[in-house]
Protein backbone atom coordinates (compact mmCIF):
# COMPACT_ATOMS: atom_id res chain seq x y z
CA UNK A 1 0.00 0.00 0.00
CA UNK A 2 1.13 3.58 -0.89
CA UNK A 3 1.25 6.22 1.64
CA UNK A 4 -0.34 9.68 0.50
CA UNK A 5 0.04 12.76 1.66
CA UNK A 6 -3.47 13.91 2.77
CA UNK A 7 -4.44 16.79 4.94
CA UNK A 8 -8.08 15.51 5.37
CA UNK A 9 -8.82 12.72 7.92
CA UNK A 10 -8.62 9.50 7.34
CA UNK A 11 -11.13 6.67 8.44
CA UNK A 12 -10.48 2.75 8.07
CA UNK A 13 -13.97 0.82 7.18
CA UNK A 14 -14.56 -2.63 8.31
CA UNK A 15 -13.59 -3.68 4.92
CA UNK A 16 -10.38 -1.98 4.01
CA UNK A 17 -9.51 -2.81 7.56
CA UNK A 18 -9.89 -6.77 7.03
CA UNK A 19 -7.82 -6.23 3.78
CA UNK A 20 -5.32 -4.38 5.52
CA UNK A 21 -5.23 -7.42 8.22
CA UNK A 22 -4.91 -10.01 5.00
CA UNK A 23 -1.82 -8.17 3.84
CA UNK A 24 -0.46 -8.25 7.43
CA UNK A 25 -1.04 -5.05 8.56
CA UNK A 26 -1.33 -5.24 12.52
CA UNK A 27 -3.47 -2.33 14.21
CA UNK A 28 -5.63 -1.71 17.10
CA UNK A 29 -8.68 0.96 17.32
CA UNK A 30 -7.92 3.30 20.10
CA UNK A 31 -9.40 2.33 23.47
CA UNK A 32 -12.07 5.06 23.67
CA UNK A 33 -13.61 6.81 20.17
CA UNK A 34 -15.71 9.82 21.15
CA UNK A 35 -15.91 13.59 20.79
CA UNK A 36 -17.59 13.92 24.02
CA UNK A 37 -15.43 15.55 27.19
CA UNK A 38 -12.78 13.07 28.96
CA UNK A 39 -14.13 13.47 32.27
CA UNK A 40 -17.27 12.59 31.34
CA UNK A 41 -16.15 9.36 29.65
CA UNK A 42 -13.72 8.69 32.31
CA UNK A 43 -17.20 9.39 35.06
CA UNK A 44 -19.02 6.74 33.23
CA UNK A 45 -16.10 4.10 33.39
CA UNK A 46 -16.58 1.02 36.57
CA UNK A 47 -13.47 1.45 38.79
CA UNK A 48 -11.83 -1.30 37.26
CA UNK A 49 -11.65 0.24 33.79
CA UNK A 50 -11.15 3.26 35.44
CA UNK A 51 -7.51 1.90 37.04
CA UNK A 52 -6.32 1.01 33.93
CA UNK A 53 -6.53 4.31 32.19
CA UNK A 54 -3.03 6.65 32.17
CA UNK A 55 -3.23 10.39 32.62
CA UNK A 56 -3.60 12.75 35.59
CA UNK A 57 -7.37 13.38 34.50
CA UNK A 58 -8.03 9.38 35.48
CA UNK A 59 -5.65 10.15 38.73
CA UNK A 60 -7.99 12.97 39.80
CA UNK A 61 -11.38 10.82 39.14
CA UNK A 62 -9.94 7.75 40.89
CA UNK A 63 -9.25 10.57 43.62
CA UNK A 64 -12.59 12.12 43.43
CA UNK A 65 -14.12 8.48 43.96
CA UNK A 66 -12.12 7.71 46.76
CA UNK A 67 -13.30 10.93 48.15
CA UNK A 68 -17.24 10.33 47.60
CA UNK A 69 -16.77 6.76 49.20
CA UNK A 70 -15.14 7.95 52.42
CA UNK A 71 -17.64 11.17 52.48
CA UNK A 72 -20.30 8.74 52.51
CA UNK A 73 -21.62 10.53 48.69
């Protein structure tokens, strides 16, 4: 496959993704696709998930939880 030089996005469909796959291409989606705010995602998360995410925006939510819990919230 050639590479191009594009300034517009670029999205991978199911299909050109199993092709890509065939020709041994090896890629993973990202963890979390969304346009919505990262604290919100991260608020909807289970703890376990939550542990498992990097960042010090995860830090401060597993801190907020903690928190709540031990406030009795």
């Amino acid at each position: 496959m050639e590479q191009q030089n594009a300034t517009e996005p670029f999205f991978i469909t199911e299909e050109i993704g199993a092709m890509m796959v065939a020709a041994g291409y090896e890629f993973e989606p990202p963890l979390i696709a969304c346009t919505g705010r990262l604290r919100d995602v991260l608020g909807r998360m289970g703890d376990t998930e939550l542990a498992l995410q990097p960042g010090e925006i995860a830090d401060q939510e597993c801190a907020r939880r903690q928190a709540a819990c031990l406030s009795g919230g």
